[in-house]
C-alpha atoms as a PDB file:
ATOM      1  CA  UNK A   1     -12.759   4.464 -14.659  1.00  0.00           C
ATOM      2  CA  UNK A   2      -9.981   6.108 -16.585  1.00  0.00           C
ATOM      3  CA  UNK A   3      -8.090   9.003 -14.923  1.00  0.00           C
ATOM      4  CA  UNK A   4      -9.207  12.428 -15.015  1.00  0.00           C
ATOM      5  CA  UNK A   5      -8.234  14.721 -17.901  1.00  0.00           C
ATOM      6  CA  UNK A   6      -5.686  17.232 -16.527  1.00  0.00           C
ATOM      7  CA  UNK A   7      -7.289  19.767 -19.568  1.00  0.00           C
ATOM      8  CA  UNK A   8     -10.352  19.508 -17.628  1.00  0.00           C
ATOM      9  CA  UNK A   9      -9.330  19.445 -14.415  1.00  0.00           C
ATOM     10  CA  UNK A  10      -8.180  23.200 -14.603  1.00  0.00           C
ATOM     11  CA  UNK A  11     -10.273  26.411 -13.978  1.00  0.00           C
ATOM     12  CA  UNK A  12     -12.079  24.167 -11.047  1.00  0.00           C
ATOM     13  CA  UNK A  13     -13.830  21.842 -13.598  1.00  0.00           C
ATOM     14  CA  UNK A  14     -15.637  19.126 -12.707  1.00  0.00           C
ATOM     15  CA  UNK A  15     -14.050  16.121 -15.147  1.00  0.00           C
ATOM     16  CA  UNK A  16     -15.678  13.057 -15.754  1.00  0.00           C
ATOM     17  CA  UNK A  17     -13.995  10.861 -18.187  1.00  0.00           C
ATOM     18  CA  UNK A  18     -16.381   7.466 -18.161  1.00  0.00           C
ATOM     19  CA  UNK A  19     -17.081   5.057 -21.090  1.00  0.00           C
ATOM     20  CA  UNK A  20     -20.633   5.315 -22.365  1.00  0.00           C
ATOM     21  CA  UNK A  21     -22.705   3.886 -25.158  1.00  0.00           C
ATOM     22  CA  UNK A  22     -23.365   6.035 -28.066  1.00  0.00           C
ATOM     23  CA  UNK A  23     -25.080   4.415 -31.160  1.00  0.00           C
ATOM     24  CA  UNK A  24     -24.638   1.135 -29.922  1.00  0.00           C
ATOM     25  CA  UNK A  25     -20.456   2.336 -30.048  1.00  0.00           C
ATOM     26  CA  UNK A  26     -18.302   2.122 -26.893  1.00  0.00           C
ATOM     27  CA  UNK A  27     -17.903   5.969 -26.405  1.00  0.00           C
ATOM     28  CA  UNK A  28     -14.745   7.846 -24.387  1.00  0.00           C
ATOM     29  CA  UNK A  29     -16.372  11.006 -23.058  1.00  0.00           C
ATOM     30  CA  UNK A  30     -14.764  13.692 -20.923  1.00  0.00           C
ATOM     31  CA  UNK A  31     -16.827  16.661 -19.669  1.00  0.00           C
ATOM     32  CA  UNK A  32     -19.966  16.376 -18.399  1.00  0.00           C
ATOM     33  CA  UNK A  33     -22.590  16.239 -21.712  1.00  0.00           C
ATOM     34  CA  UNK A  34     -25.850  17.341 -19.410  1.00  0.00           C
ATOM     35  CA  UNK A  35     -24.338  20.988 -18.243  1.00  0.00           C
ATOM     36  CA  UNK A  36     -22.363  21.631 -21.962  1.00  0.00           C
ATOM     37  CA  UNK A  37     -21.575  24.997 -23.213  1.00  0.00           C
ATOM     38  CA  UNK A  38     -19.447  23.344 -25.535  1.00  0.00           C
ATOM     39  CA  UNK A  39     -19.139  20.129 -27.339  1.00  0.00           C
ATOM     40  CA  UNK A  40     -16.315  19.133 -29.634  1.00  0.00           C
ATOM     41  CA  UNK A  41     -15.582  16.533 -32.253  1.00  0.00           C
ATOM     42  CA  UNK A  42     -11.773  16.090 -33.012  1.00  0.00           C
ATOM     43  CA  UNK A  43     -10.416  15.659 -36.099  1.00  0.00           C
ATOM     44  CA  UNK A  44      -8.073  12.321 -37.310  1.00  0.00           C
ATOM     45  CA  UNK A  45      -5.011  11.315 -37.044  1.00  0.00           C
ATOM     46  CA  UNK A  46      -6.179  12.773 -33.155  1.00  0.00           C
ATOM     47  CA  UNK A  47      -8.625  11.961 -30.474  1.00  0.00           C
ATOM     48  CA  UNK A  48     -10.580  14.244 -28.372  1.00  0.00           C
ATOM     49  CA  UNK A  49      -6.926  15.383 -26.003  1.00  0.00           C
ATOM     50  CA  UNK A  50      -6.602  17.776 -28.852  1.00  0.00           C
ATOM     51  CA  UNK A  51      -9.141  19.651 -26.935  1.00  0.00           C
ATOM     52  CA  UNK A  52      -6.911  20.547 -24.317  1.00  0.00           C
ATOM     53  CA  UNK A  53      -5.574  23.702 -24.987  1.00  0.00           C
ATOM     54  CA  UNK A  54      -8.704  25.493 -26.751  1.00  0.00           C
ATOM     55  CA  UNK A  55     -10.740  23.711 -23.598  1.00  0.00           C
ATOM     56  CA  UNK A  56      -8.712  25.697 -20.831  1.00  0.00           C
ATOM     57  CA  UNK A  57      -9.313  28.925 -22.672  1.00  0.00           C
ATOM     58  CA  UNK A  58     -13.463  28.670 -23.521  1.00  0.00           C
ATOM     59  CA  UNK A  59     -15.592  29.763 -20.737  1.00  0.00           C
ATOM     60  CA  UNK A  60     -18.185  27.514 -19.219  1.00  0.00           C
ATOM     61  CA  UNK A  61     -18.712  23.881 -18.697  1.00  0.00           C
ATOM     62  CA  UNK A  62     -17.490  21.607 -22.136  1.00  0.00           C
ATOM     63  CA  UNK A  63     -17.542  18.495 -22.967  1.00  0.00           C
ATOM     64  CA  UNK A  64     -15.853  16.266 -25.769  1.00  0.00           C
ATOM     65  CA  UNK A  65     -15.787  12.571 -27.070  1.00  0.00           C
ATOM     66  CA  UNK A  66     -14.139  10.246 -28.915  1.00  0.00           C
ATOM     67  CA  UNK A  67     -15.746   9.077 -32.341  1.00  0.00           C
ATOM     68  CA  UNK A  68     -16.414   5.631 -32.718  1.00  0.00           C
ATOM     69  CA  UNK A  69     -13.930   3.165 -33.798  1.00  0.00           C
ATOM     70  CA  UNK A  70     -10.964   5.858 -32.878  1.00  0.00           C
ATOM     71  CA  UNK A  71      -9.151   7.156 -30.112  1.00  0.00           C
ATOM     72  CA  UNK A  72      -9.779   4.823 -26.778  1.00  0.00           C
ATOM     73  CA  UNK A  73     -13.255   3.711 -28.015  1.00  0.00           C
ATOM     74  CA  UNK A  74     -13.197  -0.125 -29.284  1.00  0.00           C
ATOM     75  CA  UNK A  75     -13.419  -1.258 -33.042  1.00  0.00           C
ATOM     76  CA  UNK A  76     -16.970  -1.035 -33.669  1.00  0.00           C
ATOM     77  CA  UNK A  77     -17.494   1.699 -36.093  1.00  0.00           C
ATOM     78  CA  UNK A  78     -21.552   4.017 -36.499  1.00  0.00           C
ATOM     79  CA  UNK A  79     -22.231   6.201 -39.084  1.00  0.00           C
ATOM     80  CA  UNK A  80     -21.838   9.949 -38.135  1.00  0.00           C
ATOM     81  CA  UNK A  81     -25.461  11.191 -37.619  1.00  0.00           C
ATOM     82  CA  UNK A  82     -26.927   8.419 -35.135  1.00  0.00           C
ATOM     83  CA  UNK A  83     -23.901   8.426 -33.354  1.00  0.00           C
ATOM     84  CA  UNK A  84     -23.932  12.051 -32.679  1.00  0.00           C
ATOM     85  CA  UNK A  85     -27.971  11.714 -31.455  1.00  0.00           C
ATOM     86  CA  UNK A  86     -26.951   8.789 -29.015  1.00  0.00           C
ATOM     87  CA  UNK A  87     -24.222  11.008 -27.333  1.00  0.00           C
ATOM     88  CA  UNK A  88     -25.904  14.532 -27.626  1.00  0.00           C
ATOM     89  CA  UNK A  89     -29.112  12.670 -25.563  1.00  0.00           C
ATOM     90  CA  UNK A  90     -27.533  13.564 -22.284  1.00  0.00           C
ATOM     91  CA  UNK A  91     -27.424  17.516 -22.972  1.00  0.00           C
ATOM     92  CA  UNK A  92     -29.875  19.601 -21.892  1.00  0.00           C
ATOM     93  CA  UNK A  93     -29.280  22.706 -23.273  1.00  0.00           C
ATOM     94  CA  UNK A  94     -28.697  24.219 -26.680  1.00  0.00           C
ATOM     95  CA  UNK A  95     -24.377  23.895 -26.286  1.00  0.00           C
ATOM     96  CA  UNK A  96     -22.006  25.399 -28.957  1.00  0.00           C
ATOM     97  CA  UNK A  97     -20.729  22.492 -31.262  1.00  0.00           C
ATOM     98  CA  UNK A  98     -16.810  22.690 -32.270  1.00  0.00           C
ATOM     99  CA  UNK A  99     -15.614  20.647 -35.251  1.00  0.00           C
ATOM    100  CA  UNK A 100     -12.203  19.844 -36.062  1.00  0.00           C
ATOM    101  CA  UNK A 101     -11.708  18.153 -39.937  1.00  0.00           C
ATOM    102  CA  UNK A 102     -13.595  15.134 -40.147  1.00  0.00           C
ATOM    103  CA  UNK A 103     -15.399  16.283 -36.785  1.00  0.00           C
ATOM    104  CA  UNK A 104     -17.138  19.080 -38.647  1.00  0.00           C
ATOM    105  CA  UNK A 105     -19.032  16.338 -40.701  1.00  0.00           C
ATOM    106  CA  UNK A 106     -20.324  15.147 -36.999  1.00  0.00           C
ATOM    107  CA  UNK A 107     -21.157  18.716 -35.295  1.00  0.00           C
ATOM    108  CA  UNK A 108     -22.369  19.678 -39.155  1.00  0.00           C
ATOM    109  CA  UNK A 109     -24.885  16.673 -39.598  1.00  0.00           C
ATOM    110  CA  UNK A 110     -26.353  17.029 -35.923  1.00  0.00           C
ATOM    111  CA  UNK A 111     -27.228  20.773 -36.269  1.00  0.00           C
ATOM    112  CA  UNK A 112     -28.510  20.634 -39.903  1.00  0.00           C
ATOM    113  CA  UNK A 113     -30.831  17.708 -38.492  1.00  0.00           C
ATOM    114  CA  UNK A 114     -31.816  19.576 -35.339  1.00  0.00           C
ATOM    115  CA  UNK A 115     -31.008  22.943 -35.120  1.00  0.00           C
ATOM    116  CA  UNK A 116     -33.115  23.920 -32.406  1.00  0.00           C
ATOM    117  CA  UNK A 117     -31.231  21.732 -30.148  1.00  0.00           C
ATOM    118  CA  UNK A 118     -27.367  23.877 -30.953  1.00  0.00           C
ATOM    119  CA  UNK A 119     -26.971  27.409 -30.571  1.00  0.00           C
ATOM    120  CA  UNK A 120     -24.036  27.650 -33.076  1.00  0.00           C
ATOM    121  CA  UNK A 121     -21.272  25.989 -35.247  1.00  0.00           C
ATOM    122  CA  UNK A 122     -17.362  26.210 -35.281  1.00  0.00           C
ATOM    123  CA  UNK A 123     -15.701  24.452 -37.908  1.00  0.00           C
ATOM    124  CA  UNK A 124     -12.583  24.362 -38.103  1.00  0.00           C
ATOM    125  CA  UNK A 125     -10.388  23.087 -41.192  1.00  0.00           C
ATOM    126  CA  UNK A 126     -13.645  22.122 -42.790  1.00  0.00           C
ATOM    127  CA  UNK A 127     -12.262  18.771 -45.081  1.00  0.00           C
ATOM    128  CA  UNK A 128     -15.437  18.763 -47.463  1.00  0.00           C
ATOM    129  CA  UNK A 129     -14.291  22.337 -48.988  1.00  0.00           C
ATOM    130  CA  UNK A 130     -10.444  22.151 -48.973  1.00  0.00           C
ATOM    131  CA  UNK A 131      -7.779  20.197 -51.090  1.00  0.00           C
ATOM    132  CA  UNK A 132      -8.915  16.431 -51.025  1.00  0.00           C
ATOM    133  CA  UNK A 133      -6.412  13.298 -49.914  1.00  0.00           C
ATOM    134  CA  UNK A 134      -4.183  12.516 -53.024  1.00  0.00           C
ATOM    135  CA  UNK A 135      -5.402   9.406 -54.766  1.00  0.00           C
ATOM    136  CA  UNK A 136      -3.040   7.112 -53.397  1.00  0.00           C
ATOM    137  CA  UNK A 137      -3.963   8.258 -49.676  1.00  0.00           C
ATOM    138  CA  UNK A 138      -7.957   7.111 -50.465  1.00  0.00           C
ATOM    139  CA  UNK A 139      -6.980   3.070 -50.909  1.00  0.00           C
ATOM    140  CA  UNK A 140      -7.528   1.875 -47.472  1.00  0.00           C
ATOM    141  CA  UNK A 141      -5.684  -0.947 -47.686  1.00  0.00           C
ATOM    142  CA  UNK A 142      -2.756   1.046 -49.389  1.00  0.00           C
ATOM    143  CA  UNK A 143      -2.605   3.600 -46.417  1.00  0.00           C
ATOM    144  CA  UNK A 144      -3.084   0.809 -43.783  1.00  0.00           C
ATOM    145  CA  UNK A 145       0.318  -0.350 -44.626  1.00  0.00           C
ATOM    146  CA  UNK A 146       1.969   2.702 -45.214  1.00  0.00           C
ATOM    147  CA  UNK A 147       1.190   3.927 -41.497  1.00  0.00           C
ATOM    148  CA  UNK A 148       2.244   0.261 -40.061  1.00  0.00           C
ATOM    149  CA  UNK A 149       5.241   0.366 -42.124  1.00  0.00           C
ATOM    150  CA  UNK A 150       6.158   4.069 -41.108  1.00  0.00           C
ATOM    151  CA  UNK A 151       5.160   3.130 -37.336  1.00  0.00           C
ATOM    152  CA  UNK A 152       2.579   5.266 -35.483  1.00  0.00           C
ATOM    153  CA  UNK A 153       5.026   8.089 -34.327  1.00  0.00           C
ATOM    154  CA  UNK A 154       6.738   8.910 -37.425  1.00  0.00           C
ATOM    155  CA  UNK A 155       3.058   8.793 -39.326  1.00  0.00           C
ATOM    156  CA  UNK A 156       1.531  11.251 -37.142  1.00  0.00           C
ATOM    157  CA  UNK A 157       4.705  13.556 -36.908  1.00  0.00           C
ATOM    158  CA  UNK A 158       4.360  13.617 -40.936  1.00  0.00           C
ATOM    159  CA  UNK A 159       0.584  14.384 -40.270  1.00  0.00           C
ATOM    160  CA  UNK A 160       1.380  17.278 -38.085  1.00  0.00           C
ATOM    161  CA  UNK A 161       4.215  18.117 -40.559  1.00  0.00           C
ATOM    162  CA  UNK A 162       4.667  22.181 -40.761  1.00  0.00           C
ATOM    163  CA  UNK A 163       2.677  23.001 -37.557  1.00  0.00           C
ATOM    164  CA  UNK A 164       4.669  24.239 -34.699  1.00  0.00           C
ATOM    165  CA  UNK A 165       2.725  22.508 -31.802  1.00  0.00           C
ATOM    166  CA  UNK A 166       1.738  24.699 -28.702  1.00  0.00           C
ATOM    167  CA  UNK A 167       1.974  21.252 -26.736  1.00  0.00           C
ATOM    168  CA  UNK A 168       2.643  17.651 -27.400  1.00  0.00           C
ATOM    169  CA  UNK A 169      -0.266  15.989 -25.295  1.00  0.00           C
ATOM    170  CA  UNK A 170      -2.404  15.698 -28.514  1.00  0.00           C
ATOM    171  CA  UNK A 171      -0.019  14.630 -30.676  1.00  0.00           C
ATOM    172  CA  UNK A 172       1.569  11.507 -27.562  1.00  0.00           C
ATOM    173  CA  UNK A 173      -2.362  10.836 -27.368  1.00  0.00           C
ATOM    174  CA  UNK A 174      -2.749  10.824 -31.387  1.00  0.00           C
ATOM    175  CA  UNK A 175       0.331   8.060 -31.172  1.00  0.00           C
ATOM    176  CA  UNK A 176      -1.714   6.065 -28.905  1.00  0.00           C
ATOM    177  CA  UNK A 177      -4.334   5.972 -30.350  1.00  0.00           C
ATOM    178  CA  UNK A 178      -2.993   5.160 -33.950  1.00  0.00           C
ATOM    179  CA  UNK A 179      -0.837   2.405 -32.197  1.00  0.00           C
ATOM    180  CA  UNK A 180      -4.279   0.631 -30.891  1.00  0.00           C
ATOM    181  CA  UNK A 181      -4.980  -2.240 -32.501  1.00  0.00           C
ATOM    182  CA  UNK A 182      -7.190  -1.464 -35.925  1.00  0.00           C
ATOM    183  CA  UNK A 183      -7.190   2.081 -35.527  1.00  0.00           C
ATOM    184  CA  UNK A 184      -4.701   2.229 -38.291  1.00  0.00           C
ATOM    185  CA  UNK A 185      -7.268   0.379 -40.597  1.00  0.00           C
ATOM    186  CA  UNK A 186     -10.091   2.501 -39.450  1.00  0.00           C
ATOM    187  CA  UNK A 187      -8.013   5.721 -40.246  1.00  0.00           C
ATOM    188  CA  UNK A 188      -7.703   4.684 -43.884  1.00  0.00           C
ATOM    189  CA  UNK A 189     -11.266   3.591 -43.760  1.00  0.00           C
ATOM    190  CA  UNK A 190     -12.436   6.863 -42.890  1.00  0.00           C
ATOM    191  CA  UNK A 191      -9.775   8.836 -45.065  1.00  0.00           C
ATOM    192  CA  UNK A 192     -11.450   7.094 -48.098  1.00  0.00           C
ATOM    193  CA  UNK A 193     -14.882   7.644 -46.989  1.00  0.00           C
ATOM    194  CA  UNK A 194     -14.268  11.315 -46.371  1.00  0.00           C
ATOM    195  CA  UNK A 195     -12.293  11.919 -49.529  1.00  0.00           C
ATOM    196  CA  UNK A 196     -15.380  10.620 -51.714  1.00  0.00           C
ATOM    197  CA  UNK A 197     -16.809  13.976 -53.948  1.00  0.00           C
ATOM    198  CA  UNK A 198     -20.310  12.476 -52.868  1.00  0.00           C
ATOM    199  CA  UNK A 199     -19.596  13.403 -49.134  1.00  0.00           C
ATOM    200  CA  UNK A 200     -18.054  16.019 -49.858  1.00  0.00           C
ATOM    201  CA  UNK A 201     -20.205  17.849 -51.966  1.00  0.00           C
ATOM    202  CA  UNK A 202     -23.313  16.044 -49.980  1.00  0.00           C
ATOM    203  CA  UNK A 203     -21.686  17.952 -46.321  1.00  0.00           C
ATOM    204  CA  UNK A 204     -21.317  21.361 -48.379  1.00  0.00           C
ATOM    205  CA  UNK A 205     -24.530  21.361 -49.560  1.00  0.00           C
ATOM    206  CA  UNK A 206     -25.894  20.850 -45.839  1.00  0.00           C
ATOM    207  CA  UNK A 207     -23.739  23.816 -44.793  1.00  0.00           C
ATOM    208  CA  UNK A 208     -25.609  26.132 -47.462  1.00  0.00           C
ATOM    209  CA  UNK A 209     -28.974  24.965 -45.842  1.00  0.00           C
ATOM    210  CA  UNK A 210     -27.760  25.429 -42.253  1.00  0.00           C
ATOM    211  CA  UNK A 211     -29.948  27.985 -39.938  1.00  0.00           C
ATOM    212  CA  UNK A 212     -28.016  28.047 -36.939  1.00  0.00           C
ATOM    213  CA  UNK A 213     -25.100  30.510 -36.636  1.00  0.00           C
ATOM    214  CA  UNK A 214     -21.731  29.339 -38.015  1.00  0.00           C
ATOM    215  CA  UNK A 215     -18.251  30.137 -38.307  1.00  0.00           C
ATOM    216  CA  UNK A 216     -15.661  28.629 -40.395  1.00  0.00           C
ATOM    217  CA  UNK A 217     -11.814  28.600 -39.373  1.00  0.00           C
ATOM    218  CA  UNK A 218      -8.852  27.644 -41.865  1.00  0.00           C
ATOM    219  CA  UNK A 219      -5.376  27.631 -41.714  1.00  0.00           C
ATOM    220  CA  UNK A 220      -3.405  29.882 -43.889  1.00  0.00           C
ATOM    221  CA  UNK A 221      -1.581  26.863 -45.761  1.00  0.00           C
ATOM    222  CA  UNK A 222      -4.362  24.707 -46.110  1.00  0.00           C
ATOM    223  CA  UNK A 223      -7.933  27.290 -47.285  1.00  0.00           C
ATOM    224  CA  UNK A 224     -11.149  26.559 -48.999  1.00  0.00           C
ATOM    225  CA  UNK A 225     -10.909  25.200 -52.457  1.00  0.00           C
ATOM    226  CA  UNK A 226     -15.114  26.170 -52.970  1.00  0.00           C
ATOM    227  CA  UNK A 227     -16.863  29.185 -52.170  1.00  0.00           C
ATOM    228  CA  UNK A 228     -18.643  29.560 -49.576  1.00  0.00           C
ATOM    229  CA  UNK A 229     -21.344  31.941 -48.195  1.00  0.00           C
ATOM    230  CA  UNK A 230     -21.954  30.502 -44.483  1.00  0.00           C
ATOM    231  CA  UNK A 231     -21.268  32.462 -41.855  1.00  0.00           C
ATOM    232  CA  UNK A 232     -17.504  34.055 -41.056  1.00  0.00           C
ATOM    233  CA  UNK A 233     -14.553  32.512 -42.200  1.00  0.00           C
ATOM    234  CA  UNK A 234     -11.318  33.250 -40.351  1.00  0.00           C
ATOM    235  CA  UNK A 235      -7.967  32.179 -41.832  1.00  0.00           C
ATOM    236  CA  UNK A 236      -5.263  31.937 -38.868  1.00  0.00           C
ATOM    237  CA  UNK A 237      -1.537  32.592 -39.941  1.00  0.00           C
ATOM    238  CA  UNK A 238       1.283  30.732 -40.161  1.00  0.00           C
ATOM    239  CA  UNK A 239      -1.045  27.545 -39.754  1.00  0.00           C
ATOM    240  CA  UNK A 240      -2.037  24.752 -41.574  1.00  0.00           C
ATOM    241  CA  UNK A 241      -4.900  22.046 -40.927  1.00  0.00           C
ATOM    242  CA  UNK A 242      -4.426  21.810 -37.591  1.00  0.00           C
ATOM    243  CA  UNK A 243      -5.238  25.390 -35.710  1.00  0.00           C
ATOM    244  CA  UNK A 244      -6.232  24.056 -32.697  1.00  0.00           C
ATOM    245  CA  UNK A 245      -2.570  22.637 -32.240  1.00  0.00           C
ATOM    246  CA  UNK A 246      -0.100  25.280 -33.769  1.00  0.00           C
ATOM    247  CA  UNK A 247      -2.321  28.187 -32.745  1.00  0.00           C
ATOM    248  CA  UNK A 248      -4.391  27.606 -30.063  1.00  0.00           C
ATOM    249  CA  UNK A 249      -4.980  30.642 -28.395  1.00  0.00           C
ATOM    250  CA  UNK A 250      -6.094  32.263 -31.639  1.00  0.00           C
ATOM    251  CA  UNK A 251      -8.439  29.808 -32.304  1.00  0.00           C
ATOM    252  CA  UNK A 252      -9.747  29.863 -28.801  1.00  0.00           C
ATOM    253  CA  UNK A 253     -10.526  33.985 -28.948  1.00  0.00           C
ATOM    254  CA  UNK A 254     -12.595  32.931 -32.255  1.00  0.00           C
ATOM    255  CA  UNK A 255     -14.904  30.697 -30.788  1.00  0.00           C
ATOM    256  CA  UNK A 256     -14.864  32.913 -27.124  1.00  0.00           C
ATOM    257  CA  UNK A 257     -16.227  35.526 -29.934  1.00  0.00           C
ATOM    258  CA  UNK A 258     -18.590  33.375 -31.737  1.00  0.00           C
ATOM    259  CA  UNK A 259     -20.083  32.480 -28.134  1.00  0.00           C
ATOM    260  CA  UNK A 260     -19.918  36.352 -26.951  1.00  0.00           C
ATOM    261  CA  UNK A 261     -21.994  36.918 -30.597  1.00  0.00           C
ATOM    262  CA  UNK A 262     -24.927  34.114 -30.013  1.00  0.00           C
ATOM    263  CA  UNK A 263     -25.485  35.469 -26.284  1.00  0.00           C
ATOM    264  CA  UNK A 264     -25.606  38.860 -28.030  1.00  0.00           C
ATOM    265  CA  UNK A 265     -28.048  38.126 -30.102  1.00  0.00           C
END
């Protein structure tokens, strides 16, 4: 069994990082699923260590995975929606879901199809309604090179490019994790897939139907390109796609708000 997560192990958590099946996927959790306040879904070039920060500041028991085919999960890929059923199975309460980029579509999906079993959304740096990849950045095969030719390191520091980072766990983990073998080709997979106005206009239309409480959360350098009507939006200064990372604290008070609002209500 992997070593606890040192995120986790503060504020007298109880950590469990095991390897579990999700959607037939080999699934890295870390929290414990069944007692959940709080599940996230990370956002790529990461894995679920980007967590860390915002996790030591949200109240209550959380718990947080990585998706299948990245991070320290093995090649085999799922789509999105079964995925997310397979792992939420083991809570067994109505937990906050947290979205990060591409882990919006994940948290998104799950409560559209069962909103009786979230109490909220946070999404933060929502992909389907900001700037798209450039063209050349949604050829798989194109972007598959480019990252082994840059090397894992330098790719993700250009990633993270223009965010002052609170804390470099997420991005040493994010190196890691791109440096495993095919998780470079499944990164430009998934860029493509993501980047397709199908997707993209498919996930906003699911986040106009949505009937569980929702907040959105942008960057200042990187906003929505579409309108949108759901829920509260909160830009965060001086950041870009990755507010978790270069403002962490902030981003933590927003959700600690968002929970403080459902238990209001």
């Amino acid at each position: 069994m992997p070593a606890a997560s040192p995120g986790t192990a503060a504020r007298g958590r109880s950590p469990i990082d095991r390897v579990s099946t999700s959607g037939g996927s080999r699934t890295f959790v870390t929290g414990d699923l069944d007692r959940a306040d709080t599940v996230f879904f990370h956002g790529m070039p990461l894995d679920s260590e980007s967590w860390g920060e915002i996790e030591r500041s949200v109240d209550g028991p959380s718990a947080r995975a990585d998706h299948p085919g990245h991070g320290r999960n093995g090649r085999l890929t799922a789509d999105p929606l079964p995925w997310t059923e397979a792992l939420m199975k083991d809570t067994s309460g109505t937990p906050l879901l947290v979205g990060h980029s591409i882990g919006c579509e994940y948290a998104l999906r799950f409560a559209h199809a069962h909103p009786g079993r979230v109490r909220g959304l946070v999404l933060i740096a929502p992909f389907f309604i900001q700037q798209p990849a450039p063209g050349f950045l949604r050829i798989p095969r194109l972007v598959s090179l480019l990252i082994g030719a840059m090397g894992a390191r330098k790719f993700v520091a250009k990633a993270l490019a223009g965010e002052t980072l609170q804390e470099t766990t997420s991005s040493e983990s994010a190196v890691a994790s791109v440096s495993r073998p095919g998780k470079r080709q499944r990164f430009a997979y998934e860029l493509a897939r993501v980047s397709k106005s199908k997707i993209r206009a498919e996930l906003h239309n699911i986040l106009s139907e949505l009937t569980v409480p929702v907040v959105l959360i942008t960057g200042e350098s990187d906003p929505l390109v579409v309108d949108c009507t759901a829920g509260g939006i909160h830009v965060v200064a001086g950041s870009g796609h990755y507010p978790l990372l270069s403002n962490a604290s902030e981003t933590a008070s927003i959700i600690q708000a968002m929970e403080g609002r459902i238990d209001k209500d």
